[in-house]
N, C-alpha and C. Protein backbone atom coordinates (compact mmCIF):
# COMPACT_ATOMS: atom_id res chain seq x y z
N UNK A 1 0.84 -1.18 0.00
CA UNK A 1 0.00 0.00 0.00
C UNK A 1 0.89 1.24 0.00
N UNK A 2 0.81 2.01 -1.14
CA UNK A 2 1.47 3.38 -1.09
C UNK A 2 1.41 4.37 0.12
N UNK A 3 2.30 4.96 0.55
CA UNK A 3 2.20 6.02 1.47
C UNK A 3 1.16 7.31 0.88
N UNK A 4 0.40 7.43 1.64
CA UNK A 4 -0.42 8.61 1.20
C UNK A 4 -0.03 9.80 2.07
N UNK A 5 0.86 11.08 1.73
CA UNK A 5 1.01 12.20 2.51
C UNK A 5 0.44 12.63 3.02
N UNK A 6 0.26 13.64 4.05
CA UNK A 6 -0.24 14.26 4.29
C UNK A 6 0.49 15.53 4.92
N UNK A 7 -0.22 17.03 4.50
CA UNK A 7 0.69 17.73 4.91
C UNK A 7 0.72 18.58 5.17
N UNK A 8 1.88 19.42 5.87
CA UNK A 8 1.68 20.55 7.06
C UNK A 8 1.85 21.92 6.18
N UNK A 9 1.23 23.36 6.87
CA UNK A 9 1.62 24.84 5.99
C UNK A 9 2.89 24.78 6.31
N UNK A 10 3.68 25.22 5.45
CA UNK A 10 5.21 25.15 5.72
C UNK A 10 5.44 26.81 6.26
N UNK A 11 6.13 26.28 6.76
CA UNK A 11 6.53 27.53 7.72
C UNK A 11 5.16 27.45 9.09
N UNK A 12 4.86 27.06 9.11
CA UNK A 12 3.30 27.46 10.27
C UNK A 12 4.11 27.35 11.62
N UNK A 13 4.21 28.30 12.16
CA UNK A 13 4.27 28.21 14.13
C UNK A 13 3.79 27.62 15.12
N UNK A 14 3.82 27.53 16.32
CA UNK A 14 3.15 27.23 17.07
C UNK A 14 1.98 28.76 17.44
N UNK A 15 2.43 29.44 17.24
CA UNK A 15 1.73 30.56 17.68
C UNK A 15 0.63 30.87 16.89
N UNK A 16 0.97 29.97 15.25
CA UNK A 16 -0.36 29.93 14.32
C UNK A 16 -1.15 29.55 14.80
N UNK A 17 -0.70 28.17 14.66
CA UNK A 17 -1.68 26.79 15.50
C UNK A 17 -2.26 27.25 16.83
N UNK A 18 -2.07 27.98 17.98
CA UNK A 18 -2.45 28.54 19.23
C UNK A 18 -3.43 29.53 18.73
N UNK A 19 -2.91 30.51 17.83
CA UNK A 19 -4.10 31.52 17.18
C UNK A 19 -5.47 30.84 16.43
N UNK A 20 -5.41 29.56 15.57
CA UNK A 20 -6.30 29.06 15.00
C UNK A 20 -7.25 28.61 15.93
N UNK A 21 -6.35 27.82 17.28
CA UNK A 21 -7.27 26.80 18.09
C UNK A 21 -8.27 28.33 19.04
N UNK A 22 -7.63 29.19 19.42
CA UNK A 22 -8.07 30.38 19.98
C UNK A 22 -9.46 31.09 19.18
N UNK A 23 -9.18 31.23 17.59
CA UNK A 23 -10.70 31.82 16.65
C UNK A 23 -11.57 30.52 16.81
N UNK A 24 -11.18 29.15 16.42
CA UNK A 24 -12.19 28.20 16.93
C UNK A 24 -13.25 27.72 18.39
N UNK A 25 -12.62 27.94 18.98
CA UNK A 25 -12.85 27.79 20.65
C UNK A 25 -14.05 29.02 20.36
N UNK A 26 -13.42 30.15 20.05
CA UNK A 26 -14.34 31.75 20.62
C UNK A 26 -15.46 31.72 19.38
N UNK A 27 -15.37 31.11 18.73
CA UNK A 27 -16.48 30.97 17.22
C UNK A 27 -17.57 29.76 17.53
N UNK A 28 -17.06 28.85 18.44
CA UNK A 28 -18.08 27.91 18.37
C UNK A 28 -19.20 27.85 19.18
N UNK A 29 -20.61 28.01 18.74
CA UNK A 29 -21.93 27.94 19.46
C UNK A 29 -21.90 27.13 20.55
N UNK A 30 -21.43 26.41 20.41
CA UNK A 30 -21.64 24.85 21.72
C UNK A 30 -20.45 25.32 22.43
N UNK A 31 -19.50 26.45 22.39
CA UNK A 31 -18.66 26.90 23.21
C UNK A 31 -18.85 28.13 24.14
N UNK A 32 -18.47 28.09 25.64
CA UNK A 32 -18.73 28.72 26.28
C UNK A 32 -17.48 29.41 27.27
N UNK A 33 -17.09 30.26 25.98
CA UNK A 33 -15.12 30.56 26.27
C UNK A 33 -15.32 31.31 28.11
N UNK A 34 -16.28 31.77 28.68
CA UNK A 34 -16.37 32.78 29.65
C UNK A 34 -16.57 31.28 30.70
N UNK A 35 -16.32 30.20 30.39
CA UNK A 35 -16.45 29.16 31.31
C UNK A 35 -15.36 28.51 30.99
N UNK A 36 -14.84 28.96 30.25
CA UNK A 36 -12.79 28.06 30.10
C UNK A 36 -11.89 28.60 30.55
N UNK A 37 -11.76 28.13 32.00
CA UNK A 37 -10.51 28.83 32.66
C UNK A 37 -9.18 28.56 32.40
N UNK A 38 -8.59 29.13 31.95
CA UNK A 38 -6.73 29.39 31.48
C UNK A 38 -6.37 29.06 32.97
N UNK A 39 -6.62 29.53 33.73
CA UNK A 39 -5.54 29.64 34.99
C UNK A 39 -6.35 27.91 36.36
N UNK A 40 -5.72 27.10 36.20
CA UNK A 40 -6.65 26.54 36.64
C UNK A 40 -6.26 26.40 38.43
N UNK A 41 -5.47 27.39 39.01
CA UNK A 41 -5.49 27.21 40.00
C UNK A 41 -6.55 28.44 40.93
N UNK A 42 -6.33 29.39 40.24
CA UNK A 42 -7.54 29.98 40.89
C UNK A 42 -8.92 30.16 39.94
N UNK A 43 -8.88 29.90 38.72
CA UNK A 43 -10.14 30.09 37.89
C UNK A 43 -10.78 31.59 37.47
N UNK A 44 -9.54 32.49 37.87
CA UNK A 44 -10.06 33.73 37.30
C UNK A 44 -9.89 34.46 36.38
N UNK A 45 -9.27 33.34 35.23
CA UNK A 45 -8.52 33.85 33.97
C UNK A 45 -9.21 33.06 32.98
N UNK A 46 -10.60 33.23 32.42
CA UNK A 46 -11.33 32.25 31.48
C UNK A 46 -10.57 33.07 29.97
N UNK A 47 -10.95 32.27 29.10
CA UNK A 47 -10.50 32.39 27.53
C UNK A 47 -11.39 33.25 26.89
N UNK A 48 -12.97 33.48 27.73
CA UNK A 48 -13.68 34.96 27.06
C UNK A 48 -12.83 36.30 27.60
N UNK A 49 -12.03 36.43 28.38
CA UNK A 49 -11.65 37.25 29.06
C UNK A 49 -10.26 38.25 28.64
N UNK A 50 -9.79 37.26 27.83
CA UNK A 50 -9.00 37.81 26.42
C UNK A 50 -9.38 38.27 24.99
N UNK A 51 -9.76 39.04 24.38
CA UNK A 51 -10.06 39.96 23.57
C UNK A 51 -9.53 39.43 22.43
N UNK A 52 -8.26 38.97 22.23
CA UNK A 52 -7.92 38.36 21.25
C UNK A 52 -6.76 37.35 21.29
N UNK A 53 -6.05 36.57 20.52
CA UNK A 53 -5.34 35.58 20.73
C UNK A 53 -3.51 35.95 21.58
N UNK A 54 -3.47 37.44 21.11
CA UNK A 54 -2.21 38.38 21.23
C UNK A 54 -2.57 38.38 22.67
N UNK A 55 -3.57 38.58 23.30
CA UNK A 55 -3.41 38.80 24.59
C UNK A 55 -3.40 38.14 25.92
N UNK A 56 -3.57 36.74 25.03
CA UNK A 56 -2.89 35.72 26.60
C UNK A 56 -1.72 35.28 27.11
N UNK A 57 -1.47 35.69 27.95
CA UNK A 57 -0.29 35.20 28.48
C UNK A 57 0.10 34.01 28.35
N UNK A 58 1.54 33.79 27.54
CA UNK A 58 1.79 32.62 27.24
C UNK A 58 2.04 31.45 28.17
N UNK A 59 1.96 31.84 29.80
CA UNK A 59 1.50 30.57 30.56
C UNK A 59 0.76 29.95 30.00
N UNK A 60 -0.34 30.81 29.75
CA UNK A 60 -1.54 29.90 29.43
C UNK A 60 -1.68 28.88 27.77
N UNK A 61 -1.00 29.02 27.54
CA UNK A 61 -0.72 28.44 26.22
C UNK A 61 -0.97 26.95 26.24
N UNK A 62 -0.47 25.98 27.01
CA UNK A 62 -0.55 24.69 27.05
C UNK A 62 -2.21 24.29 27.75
N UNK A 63 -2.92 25.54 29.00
CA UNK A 63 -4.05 25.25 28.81
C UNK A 63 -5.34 25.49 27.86
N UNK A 64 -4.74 26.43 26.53
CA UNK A 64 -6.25 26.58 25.38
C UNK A 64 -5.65 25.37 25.07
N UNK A 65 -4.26 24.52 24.48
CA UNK A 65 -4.73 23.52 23.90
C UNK A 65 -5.37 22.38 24.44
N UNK A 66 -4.93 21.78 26.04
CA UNK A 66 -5.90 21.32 26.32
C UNK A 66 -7.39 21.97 26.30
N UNK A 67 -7.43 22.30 26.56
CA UNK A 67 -9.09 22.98 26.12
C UNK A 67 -9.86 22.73 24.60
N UNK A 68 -8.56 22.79 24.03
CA UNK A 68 -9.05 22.97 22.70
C UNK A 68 -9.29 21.29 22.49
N UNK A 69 -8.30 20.38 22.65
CA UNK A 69 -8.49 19.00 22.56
C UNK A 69 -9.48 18.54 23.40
N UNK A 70 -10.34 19.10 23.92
CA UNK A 70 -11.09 18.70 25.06
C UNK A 70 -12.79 19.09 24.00
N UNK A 71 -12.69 20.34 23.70
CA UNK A 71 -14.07 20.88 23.15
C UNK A 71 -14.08 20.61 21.43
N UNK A 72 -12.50 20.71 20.73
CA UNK A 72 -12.84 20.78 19.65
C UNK A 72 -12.42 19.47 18.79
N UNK A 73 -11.77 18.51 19.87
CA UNK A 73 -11.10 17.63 19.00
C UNK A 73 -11.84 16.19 19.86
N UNK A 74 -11.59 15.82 21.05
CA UNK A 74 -12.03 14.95 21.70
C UNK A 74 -12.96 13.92 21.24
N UNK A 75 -14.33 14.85 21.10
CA UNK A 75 -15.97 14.04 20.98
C UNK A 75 -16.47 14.91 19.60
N UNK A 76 -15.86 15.91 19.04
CA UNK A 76 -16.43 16.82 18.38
C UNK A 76 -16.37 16.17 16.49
N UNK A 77 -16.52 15.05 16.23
CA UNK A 77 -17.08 14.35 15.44
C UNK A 77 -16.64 15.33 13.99
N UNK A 78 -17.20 16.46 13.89
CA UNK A 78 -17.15 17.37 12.78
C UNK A 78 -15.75 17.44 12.62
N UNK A 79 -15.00 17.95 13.07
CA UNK A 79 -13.90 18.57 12.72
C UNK A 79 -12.88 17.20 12.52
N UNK A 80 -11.38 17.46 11.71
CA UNK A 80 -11.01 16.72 10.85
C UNK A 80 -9.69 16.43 11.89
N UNK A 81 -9.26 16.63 13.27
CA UNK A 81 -8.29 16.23 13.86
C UNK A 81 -9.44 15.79 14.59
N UNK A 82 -10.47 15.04 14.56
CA UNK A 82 -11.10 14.44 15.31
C UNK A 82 -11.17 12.96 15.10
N UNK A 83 -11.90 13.44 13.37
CA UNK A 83 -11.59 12.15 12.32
C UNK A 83 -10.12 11.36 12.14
N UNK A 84 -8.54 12.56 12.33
CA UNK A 84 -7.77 11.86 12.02
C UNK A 84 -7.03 10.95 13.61
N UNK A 85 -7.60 11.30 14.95
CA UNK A 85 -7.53 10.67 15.72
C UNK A 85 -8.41 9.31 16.13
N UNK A 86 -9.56 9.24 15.35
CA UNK A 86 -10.28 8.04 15.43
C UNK A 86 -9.92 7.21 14.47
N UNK A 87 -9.14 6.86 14.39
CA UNK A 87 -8.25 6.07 13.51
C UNK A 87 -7.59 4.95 14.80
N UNK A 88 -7.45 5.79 15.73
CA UNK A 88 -7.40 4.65 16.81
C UNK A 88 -8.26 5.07 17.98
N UNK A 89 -8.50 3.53 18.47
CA UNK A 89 -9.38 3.91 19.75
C UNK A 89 -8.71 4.24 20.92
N UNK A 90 -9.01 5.16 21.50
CA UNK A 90 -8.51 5.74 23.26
C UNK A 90 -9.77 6.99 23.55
N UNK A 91 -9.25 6.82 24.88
CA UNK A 91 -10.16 7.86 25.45
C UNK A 91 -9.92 9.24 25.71
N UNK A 92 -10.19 10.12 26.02
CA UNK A 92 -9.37 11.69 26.22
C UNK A 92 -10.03 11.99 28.06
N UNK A 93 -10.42 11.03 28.58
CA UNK A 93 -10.40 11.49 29.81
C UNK A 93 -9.64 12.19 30.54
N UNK A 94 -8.31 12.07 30.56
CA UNK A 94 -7.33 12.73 30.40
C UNK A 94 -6.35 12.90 29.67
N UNK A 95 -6.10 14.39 29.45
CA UNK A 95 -4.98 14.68 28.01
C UNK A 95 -4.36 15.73 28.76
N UNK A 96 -3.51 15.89 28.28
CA UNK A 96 -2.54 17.19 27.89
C UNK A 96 -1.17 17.43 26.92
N UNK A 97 -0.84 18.76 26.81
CA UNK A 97 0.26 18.74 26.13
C UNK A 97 1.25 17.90 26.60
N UNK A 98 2.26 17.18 25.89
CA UNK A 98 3.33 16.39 26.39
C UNK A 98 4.35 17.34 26.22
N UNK A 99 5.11 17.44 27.41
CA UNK A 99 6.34 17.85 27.52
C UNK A 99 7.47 17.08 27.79
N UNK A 100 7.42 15.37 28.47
CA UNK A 100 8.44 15.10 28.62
C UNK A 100 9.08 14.56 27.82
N UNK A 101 9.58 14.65 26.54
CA UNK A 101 10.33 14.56 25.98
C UNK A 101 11.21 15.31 25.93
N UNK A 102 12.61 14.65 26.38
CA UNK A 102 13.78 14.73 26.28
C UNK A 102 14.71 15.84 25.79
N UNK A 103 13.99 15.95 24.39
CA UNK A 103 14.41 16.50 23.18
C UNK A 103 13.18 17.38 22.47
N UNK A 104 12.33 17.89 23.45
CA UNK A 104 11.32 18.43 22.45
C UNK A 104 11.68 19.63 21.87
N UNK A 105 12.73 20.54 22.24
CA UNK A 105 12.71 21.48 20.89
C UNK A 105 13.14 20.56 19.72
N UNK A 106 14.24 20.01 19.58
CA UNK A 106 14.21 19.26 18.51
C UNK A 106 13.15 18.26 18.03
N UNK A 107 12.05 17.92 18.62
CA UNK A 107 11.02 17.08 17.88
C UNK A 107 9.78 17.94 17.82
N UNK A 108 9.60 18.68 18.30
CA UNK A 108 8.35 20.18 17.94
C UNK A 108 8.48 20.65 16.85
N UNK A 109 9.51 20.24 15.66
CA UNK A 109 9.71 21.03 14.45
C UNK A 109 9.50 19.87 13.23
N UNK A 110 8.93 19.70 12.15
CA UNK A 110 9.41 19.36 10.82
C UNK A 110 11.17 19.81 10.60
N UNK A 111 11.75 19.00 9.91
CA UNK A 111 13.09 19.47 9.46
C UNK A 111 13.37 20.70 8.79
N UNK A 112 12.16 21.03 8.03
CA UNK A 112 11.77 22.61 7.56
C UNK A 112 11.84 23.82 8.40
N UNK A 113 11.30 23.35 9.99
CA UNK A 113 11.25 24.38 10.76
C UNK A 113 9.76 24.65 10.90
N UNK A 114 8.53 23.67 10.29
CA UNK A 114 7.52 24.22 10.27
C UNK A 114 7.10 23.36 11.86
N UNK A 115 6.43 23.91 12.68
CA UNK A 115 5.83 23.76 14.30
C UNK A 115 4.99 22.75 14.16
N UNK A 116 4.95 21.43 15.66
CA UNK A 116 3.96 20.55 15.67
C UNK A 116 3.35 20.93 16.97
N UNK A 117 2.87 20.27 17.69
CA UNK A 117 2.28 20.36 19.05
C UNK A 117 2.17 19.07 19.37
N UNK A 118 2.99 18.64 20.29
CA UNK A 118 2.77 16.86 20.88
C UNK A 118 1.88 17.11 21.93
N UNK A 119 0.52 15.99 21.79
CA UNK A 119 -0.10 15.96 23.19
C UNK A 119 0.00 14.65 23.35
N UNK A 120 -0.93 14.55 24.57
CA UNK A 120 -1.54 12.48 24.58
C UNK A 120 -2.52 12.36 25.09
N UNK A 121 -3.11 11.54 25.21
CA UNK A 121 -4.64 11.77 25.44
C UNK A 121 -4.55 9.79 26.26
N UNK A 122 -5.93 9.58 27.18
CA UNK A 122 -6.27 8.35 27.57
C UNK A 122 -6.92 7.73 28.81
N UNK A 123 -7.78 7.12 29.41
CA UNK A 123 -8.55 6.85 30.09
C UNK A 123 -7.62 6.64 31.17
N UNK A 124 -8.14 6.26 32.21
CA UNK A 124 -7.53 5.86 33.71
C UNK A 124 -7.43 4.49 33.64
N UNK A 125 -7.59 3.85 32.82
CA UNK A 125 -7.77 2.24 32.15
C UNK A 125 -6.37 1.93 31.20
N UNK A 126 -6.61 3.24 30.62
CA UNK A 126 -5.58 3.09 29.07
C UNK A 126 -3.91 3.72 28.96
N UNK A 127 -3.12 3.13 28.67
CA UNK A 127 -1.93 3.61 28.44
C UNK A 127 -1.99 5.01 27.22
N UNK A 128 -1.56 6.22 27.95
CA UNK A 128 -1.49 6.94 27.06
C UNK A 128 -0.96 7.21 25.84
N UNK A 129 -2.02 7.70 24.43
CA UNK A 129 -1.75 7.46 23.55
C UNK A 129 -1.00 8.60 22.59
N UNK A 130 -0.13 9.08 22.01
CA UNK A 130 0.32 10.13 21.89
C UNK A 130 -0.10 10.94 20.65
N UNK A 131 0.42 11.98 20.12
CA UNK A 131 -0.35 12.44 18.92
C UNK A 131 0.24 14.05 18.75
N UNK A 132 0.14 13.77 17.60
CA UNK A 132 0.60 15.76 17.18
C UNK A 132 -0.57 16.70 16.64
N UNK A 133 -0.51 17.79 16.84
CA UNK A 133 -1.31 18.86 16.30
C UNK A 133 -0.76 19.50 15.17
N UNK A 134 -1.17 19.73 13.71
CA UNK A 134 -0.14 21.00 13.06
C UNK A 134 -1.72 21.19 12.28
N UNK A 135 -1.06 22.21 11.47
CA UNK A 135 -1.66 23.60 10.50
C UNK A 135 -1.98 22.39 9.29
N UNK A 136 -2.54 22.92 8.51
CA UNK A 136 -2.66 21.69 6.58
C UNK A 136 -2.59 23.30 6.01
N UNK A 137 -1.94 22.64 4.75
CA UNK A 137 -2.15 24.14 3.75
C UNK A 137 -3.14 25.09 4.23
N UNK A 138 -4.47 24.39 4.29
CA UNK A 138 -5.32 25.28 4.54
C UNK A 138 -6.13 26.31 5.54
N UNK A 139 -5.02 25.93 6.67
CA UNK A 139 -5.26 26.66 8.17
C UNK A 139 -6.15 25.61 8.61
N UNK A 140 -6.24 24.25 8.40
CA UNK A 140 -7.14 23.59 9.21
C UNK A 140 -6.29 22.88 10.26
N UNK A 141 -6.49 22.60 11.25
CA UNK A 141 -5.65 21.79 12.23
C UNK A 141 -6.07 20.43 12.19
N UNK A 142 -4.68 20.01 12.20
CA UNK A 142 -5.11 17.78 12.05
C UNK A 142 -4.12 17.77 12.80
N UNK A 143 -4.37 16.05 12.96
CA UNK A 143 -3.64 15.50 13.96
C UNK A 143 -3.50 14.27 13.10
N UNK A 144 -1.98 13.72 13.90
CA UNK A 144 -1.56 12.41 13.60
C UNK A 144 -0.74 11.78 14.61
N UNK A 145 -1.53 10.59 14.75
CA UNK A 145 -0.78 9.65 15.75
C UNK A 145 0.12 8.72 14.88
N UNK A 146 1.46 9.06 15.11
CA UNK A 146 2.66 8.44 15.11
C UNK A 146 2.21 6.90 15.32
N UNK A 147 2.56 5.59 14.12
CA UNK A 147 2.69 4.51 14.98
C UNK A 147 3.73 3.86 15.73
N UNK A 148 4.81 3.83 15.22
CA UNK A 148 6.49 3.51 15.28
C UNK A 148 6.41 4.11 16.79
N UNK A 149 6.75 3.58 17.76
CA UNK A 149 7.44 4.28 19.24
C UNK A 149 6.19 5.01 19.91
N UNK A 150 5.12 4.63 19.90
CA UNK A 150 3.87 4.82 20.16
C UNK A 150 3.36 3.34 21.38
N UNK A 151 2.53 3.80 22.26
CA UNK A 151 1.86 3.09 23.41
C UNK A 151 0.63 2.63 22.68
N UNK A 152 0.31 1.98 21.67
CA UNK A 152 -1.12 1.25 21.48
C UNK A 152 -0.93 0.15 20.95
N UNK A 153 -2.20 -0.36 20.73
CA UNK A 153 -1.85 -2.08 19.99
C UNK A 153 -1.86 -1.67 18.40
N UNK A 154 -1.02 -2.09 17.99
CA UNK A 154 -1.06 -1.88 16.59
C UNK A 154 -1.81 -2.54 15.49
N UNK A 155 -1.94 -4.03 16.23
CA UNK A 155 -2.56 -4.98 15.43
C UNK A 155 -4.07 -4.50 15.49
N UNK A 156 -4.81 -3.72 16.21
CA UNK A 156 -5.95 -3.53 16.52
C UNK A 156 -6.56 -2.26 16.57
N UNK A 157 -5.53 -1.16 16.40
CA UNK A 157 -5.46 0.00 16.87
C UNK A 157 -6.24 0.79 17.72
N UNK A 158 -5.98 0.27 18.82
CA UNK A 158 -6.73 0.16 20.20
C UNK A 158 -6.01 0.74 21.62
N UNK A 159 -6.00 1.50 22.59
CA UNK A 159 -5.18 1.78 23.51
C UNK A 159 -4.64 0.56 24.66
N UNK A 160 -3.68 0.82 24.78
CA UNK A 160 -3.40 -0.47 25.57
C UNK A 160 -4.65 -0.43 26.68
N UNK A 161 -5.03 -1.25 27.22
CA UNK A 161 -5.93 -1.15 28.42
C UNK A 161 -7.40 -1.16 27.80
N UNK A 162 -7.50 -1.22 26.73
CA UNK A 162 -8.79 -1.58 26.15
C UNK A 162 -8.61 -2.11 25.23
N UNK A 163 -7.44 -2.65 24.62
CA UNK A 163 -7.64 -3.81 23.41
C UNK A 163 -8.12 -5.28 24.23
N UNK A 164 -8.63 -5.78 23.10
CA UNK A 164 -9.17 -7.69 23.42
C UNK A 164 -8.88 -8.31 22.42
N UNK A 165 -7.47 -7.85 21.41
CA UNK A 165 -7.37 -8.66 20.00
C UNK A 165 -6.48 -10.10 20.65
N UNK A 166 -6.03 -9.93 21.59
CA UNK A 166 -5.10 -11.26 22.39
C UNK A 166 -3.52 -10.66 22.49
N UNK A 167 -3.17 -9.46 21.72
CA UNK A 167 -2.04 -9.03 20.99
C UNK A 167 -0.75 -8.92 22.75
N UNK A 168 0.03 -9.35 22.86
CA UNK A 168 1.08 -8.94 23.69
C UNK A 168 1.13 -7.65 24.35
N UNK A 169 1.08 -7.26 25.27
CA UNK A 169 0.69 -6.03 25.52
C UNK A 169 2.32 -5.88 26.29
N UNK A 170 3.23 -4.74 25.93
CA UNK A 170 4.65 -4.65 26.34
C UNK A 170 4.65 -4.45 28.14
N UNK A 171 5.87 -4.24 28.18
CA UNK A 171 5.80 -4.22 29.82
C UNK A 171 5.58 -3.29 30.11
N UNK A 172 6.38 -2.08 29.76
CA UNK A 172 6.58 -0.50 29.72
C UNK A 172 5.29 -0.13 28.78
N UNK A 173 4.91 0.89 29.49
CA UNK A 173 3.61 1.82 28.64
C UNK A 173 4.81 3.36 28.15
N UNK A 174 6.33 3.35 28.28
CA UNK A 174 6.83 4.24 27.83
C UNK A 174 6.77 4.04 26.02
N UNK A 175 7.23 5.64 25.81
CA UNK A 175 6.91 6.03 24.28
C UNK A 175 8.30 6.27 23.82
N UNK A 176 8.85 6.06 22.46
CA UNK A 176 10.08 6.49 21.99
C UNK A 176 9.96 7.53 21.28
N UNK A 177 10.04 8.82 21.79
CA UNK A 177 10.24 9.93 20.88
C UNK A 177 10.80 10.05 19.88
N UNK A 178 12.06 9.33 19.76
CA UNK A 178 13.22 9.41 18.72
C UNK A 178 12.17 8.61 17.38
N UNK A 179 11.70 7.51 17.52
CA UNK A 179 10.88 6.80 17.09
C UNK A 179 9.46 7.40 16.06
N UNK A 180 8.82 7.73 17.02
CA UNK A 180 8.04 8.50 16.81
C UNK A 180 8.06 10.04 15.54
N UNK A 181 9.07 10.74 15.99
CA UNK A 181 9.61 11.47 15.64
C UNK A 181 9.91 11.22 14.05
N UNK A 182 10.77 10.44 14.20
CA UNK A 182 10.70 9.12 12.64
C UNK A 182 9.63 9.29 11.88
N UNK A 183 8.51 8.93 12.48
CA UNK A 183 7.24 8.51 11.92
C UNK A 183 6.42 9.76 11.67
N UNK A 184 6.22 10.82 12.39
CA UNK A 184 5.77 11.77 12.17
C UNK A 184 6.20 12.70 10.84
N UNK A 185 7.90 12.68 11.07
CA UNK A 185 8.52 13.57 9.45
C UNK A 185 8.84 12.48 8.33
N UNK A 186 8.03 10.87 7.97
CA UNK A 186 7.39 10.24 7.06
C UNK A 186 6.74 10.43 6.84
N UNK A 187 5.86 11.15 8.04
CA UNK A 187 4.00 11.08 6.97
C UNK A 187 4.08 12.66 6.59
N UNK A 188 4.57 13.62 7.18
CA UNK A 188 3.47 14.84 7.11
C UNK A 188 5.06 15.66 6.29
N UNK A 189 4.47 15.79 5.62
CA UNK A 189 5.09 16.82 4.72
C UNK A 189 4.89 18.18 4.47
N UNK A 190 5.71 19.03 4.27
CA UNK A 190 5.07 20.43 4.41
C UNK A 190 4.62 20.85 2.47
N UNK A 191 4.11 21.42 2.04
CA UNK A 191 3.93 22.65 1.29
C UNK A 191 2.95 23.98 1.47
């Protein structure tokens, strides 16, 4: 089976991708930005409360994207990093941005220099499953879960902790970035 590309705006930032997920969140009817708190230790910094994407403090940066994977990507069926994460099964009970990698300025980039966003997402059942955010030519945001150095069953594409294909389930629920990383600048290509 041929590799089918898929692929990122070249050149796109993280600060794109943060600005896109920011007009989506504040555009959507079923969204209620004056009830999405940025600051989650005291709750007095919601995402209606910023005027525009320039004006949040970049603490808060890692909480619109959880937020954003929570309202716009999670359960939200329509949109197309929703579709390209149901490609495998896991849960988003809990997610967030991944930071521990090792090496993430060097794996946050295409070799181009164009910006990803690593999160992971997964039930209290499930070994967390990992996944990137970027831009497509067209300012739309997708996602792709890496398989190579990835925590799921492959044969089934299922999260560990909820597959039943019989498949070996490893000892370690750890992820290989280096791996991964691999797999991510195979599939997604920029123009």
């Amino acid at each position: 089976m041929a590799l089918i590309p898929r692929f990122a705006k070249m050149g796109s930032t993280k600060l794109d991708i943060l600005n896109k997920m920011y007009d989506e969140l504040m555009s959507d009817p079923e969204v209620k930005p004056n009830q999405i708190a940025l600051d989650y230790c005291t709750c007095q910094h919601t995402l209606g409360s910023y005027p525009n994407f320039a004006s949040i403090p970049s603490a808060y940066y890692n909480s619109l994207v959880e937020h954003y994977v929570y309202q716009r990507v999670a359960y939200n069926a329509k949109t197309p990093a929703n579709k390209d994460l149901s490609k495998v099964d896991f849960d988003f009970e809990n997610h967030e941005v991944d930071e521990s990698d090792p090496s993430l300025a060097l794996h946050s980039r295409l070799p181009d220099g164009t910006e990803i966003i690593w999160c992971w997402a997964g039930g209290d059942w499930e070994s967390p499953v990992s996944f990137v955010l970027y831009l497509d030519p067209k300012d739309v945001i997708r996602a792709y879960i890496p398989k190579k150095g990835n925590c799921y069953c492959t044969q089934c594409n299922t999260a560990w902790g909820t597959c039943e294909c019989g498949a070996q389930e490893p000892a370690s629920d750890d992820v290989d970035y280096v791996l991964m990383y691999d797999d991510v600048i195979n599939h997604i290509q920029t123009k």
